[in-house]
Protein backbone atom coordinates (compact mmCIF):
# COMPACT_ATOMS: atom_id res chain seq x y z
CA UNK A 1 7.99 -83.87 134.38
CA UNK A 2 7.75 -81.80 131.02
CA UNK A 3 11.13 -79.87 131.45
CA UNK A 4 12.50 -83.76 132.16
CA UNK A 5 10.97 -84.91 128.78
CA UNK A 6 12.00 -81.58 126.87
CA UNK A 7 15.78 -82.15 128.03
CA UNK A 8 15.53 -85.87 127.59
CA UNK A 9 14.60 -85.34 123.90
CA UNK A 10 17.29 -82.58 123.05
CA UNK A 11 19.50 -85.71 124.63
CA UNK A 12 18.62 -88.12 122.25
CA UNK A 13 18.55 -85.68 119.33
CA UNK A 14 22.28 -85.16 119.89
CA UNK A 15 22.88 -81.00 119.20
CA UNK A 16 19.47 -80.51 117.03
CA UNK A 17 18.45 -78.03 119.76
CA UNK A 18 21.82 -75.87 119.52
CA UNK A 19 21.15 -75.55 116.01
CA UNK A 20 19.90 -72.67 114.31
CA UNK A 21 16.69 -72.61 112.50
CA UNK A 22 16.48 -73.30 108.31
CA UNK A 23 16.65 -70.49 106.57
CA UNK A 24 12.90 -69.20 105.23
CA UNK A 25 13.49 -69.68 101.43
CA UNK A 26 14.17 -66.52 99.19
CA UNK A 27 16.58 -65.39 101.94
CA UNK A 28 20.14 -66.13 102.16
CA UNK A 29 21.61 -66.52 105.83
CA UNK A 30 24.90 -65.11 107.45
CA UNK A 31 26.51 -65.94 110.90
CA UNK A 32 29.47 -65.52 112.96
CA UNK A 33 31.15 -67.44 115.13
CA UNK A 34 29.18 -67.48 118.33
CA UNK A 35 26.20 -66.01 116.86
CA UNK A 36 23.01 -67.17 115.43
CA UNK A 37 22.42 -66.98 111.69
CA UNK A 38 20.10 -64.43 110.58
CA UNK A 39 18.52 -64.14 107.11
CA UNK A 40 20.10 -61.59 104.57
CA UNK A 41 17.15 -60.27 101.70
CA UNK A 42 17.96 -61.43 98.40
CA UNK A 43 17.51 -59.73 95.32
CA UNK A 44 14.37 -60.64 93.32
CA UNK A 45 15.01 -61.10 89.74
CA UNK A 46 14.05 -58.93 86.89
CA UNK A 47 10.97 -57.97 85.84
CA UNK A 48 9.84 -59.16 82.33
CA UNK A 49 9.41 -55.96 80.45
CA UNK A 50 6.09 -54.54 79.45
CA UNK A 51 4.21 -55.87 76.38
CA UNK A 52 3.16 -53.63 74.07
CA UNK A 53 -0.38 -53.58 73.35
CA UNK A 54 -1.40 -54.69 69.92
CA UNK A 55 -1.38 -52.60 66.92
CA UNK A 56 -4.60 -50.35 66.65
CA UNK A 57 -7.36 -51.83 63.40
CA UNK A 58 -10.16 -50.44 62.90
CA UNK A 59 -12.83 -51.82 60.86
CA UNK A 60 -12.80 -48.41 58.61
CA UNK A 61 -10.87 -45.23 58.44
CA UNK A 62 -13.40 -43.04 60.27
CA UNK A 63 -15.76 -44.16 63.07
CA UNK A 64 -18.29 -42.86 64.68
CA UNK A 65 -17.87 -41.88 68.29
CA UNK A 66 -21.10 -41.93 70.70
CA UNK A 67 -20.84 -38.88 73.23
CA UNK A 68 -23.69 -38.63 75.41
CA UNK A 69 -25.58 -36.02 75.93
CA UNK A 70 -24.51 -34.59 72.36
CA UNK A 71 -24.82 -36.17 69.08
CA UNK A 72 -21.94 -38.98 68.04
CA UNK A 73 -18.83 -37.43 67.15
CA UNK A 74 -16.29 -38.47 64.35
CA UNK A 75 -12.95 -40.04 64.75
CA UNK A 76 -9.82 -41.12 62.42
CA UNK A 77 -7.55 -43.04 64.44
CA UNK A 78 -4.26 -43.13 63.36
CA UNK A 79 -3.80 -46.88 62.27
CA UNK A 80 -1.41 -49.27 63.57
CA UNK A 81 0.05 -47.50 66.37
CA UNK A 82 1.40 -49.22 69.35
CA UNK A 83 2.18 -46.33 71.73
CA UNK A 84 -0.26 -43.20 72.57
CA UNK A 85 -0.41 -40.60 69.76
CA UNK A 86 -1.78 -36.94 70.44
CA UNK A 87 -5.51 -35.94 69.78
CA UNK A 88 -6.35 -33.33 67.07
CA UNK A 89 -10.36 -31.78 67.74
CA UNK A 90 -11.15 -29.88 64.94
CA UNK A 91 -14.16 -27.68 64.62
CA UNK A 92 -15.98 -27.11 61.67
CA UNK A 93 -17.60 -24.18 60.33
CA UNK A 94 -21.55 -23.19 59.80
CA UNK A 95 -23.53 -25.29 57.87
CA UNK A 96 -20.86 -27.83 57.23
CA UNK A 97 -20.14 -31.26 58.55
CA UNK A 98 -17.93 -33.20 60.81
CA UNK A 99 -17.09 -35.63 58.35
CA UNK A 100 -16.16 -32.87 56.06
CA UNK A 101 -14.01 -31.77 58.56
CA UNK A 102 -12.03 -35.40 59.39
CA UNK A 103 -11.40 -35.71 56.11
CA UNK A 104 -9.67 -32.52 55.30
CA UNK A 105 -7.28 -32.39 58.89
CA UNK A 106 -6.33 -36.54 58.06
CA UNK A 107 -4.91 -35.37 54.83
CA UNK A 108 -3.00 -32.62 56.66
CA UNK A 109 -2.03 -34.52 59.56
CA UNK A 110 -1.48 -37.77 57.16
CA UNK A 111 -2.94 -39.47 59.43
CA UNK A 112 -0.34 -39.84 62.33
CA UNK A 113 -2.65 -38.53 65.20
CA UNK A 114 -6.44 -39.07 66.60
CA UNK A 115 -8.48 -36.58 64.42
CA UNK A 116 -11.76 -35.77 66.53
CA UNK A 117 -14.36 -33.62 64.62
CA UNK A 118 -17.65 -32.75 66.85
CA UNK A 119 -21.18 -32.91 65.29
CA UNK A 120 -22.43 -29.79 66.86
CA UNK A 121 -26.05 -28.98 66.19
CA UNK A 122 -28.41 -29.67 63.03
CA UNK A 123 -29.33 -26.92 61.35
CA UNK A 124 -33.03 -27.50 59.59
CA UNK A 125 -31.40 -25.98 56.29
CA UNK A 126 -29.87 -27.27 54.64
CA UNK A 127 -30.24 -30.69 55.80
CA UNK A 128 -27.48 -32.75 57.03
CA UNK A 129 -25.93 -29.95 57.73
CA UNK A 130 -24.66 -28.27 61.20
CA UNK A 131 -23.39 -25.85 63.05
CA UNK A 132 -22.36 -25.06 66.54
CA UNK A 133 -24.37 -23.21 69.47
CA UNK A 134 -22.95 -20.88 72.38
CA UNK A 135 -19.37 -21.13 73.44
CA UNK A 136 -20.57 -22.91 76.70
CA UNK A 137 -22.91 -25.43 74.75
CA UNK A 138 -19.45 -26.14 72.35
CA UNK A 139 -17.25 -26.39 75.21
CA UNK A 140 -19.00 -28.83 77.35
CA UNK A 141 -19.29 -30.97 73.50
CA UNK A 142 -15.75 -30.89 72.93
CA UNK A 143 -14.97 -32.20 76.88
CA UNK A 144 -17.47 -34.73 76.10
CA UNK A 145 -16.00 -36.23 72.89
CA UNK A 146 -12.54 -36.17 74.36
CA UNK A 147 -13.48 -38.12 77.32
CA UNK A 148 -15.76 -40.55 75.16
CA UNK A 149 -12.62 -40.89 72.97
CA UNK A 150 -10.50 -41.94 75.76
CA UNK A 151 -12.95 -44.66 76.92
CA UNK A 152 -12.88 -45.70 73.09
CA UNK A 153 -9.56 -46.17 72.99
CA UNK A 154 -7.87 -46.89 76.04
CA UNK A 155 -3.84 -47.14 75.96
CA UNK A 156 -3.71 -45.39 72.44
CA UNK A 157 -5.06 -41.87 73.36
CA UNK A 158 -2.01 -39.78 74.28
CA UNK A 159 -2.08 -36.37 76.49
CA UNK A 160 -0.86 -33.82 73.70
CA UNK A 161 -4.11 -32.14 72.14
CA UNK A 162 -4.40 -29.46 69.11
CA UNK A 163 -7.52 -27.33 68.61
CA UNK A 164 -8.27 -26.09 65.43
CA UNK A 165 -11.25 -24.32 64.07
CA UNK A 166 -12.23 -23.71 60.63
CA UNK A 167 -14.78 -20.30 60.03
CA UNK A 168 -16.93 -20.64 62.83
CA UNK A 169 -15.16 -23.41 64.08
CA UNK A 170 -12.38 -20.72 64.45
CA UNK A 171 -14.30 -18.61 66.39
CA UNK A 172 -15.12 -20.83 68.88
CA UNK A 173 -11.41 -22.67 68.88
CA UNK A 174 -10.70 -19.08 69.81
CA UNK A 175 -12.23 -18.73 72.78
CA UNK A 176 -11.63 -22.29 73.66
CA UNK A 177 -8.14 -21.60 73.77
CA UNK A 178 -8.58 -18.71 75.66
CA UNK A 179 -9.99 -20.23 78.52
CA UNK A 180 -8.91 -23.47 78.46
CA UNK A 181 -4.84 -22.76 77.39
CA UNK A 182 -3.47 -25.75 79.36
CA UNK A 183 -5.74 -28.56 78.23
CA UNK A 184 -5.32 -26.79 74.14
CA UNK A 185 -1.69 -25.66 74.02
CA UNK A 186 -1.65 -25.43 70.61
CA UNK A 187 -4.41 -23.95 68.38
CA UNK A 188 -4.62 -23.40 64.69
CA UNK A 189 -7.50 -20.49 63.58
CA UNK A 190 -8.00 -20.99 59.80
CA UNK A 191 -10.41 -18.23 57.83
CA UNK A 192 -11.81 -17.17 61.08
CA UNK A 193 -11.66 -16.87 64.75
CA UNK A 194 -9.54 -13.12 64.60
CA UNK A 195 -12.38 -10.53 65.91
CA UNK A 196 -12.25 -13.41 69.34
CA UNK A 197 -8.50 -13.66 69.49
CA UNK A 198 -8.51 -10.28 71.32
CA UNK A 199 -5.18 -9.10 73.63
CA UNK A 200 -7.78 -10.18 76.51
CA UNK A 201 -7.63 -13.51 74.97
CA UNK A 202 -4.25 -13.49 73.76
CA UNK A 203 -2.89 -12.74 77.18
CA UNK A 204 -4.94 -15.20 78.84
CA UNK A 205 -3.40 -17.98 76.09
CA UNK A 206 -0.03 -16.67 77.42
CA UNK A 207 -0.32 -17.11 80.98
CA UNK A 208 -2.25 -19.96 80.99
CA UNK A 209 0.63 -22.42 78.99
CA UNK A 210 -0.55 -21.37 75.55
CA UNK A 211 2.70 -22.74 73.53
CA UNK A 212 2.11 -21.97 70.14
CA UNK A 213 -0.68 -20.48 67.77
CA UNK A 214 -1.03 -20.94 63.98
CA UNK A 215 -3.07 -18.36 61.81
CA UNK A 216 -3.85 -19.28 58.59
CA UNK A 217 -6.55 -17.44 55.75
CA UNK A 218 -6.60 -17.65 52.01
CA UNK A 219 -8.59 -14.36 51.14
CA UNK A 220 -7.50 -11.49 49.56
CA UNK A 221 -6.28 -8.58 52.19
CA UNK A 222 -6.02 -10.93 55.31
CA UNK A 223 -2.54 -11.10 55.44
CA UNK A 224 -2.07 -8.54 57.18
CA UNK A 225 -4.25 -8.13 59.74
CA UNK A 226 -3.59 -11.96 60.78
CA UNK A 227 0.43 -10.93 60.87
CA UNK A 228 -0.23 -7.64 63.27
CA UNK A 229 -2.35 -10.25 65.38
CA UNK A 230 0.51 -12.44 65.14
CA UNK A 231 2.89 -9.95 66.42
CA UNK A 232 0.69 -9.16 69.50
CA UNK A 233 0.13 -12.31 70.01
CA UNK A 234 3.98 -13.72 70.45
CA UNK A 235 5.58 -13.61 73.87
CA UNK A 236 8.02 -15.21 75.66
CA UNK A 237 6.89 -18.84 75.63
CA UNK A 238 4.31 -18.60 72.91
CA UNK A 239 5.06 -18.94 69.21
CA UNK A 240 3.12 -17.85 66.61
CA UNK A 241 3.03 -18.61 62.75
CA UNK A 242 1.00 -16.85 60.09
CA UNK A 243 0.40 -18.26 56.62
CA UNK A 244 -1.28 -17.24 53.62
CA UNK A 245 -2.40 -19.65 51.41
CA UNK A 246 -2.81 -17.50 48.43
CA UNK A 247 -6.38 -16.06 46.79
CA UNK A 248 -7.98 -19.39 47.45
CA UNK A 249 -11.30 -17.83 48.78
CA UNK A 250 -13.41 -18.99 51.88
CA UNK A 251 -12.26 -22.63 51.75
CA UNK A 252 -10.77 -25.56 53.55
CA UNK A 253 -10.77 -27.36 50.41
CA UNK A 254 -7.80 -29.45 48.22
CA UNK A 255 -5.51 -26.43 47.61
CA UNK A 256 -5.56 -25.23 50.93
CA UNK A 257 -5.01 -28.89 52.90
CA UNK A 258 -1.68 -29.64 50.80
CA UNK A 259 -0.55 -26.17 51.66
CA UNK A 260 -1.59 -26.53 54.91
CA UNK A 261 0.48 -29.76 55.72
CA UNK A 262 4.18 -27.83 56.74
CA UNK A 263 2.47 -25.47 58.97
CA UNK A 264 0.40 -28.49 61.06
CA UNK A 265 4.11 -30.12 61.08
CA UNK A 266 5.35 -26.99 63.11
CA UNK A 267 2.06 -26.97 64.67
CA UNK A 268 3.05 -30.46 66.22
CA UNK A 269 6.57 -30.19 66.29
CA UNK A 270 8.20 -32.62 69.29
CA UNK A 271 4.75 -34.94 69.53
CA UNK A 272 5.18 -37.33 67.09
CA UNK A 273 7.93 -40.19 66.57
CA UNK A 274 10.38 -39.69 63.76
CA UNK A 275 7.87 -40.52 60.48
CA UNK A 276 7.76 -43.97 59.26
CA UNK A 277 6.52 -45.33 55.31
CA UNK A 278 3.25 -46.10 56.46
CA UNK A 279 2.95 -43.01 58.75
């Protein structure tokens, strides 16, 4: 009785049961004669293309930067940026301060990349004042502060990073690079940091993806020994630039930043865009 009833109703529905089946929609179909139609993929259309994210504001032109387990960390973000910009950590010397330190490197760096200056440790005299502890204590502050500064800023923070080290800041930025050459590529040691750049160290740089090294002093009589640790230090994939400020003394201060702003742009040279008015 049902195979009666199915044929009876492909009777009365004329050819409706030789027909092939409607296409599923987003497909096209194609046939032959004699065979059924079968669905051919069609091409979705375009994707919108990504929006850019909007331009970085910050209520002032340093911030602080919580880091836990250490004490907050200082930041200048470079202002109005749309696109990830590299990260600059520079380390201070002894009994001076990270805000000290952001100041001087956003003049040199005119503000076109993340400056990141640690805190480091207080020092009881005089107050206000820091320093930094053992290379392991400073190296697990400076990982800290980077990753705190990429959960500050996500989308902005870019992959390039520059260590540089003034006096004691040097020292450590040394040996820093030393072991760490792939995550600190490029390294700038101003007034400091030249009894830890040793071959050991140098070679390590090498090997490890060091790409360039900047050494920079402004007392009398340094020239020269930074230039023989500049020749040592060059090899086949690592450049290296010495510069002497002139008899400035011990200093990071206004004479030696402008003076200090052509060697940071070879420093950086191939991160940044093409430089605008406001950058």
């Amino acid at each position: 009785m049902t195979r009666a009833l199915g044929a009876f109703a492909c009777l009365a529905l004329a050819t409706a049961c030789d027909r092939a089946p409607a296409p599923v929609p987003g497909t096209a179909t194609s046939s032959a004669p004699g065979l059924a139609a079968a669905p051919v993929p069609v091409a979705a259309p375009p994707s919108a293309p990504p929006v850019a994210p909007p331009a970085l504001a910050t209520d002032g032109w340093i911030v602080e930067l919580e880091v836990p387990g250490f004490g907050s960390a200082l930041v200048v973000p470079p202002q109005g940026i749309r696109a990830p910009r590299p990260v600059l950590v520079a380390l201070h010397g002894y009994a001076d301060r990270p805000d000290w330190q952001c100041g001087a490197w956003t003049g040199v760096t005119q503000a076109r990349v993340f400056v990141v200056c640690p805190r480091g440790i207080p020092l009881p005299q005089p107050p206000g004042n820091f320093a930094f502890g053992s290379l392991l204590d400073t190296e697990r502050e400076v990982f800290a502060v980077l990753e705190a500064l990429e959960a500050r800023f996500p989308g902005y923070v870019g992959t390039e990073r520059a260590l540089v080290g003034y006096s004691l800041g040097a020292s450590r930025a040394a040996q820093l690079a030393a072991r760490n050459p792939q995550r600190f590529p490029r390294v700038a040691l101003v007034e400091g940091g030249t009894a830890e750049w040793s071959p050991r160290a140098s070679q390590s740089f090498a090997r490890g993806g060091g790409e360039r090294l900047l050494l920079v002093c402004s007392q009398a009589g340094c020239e020269g020994l930074l230039r023989a640790l500049g020749r040592r230090s060059e090899g086949p994939k690592t450049l290296v630039r010495v510069d002497y400020l002139g008899p400035l003394g011990h200093t990071l201060g206004p004479k030696a930043t402008a003076k200090l702003k052509e060697p940071w742009r070879w420093l950086a040279e191939g991160w940044l865009p093409a430089a605008t008015p406001a950058h």
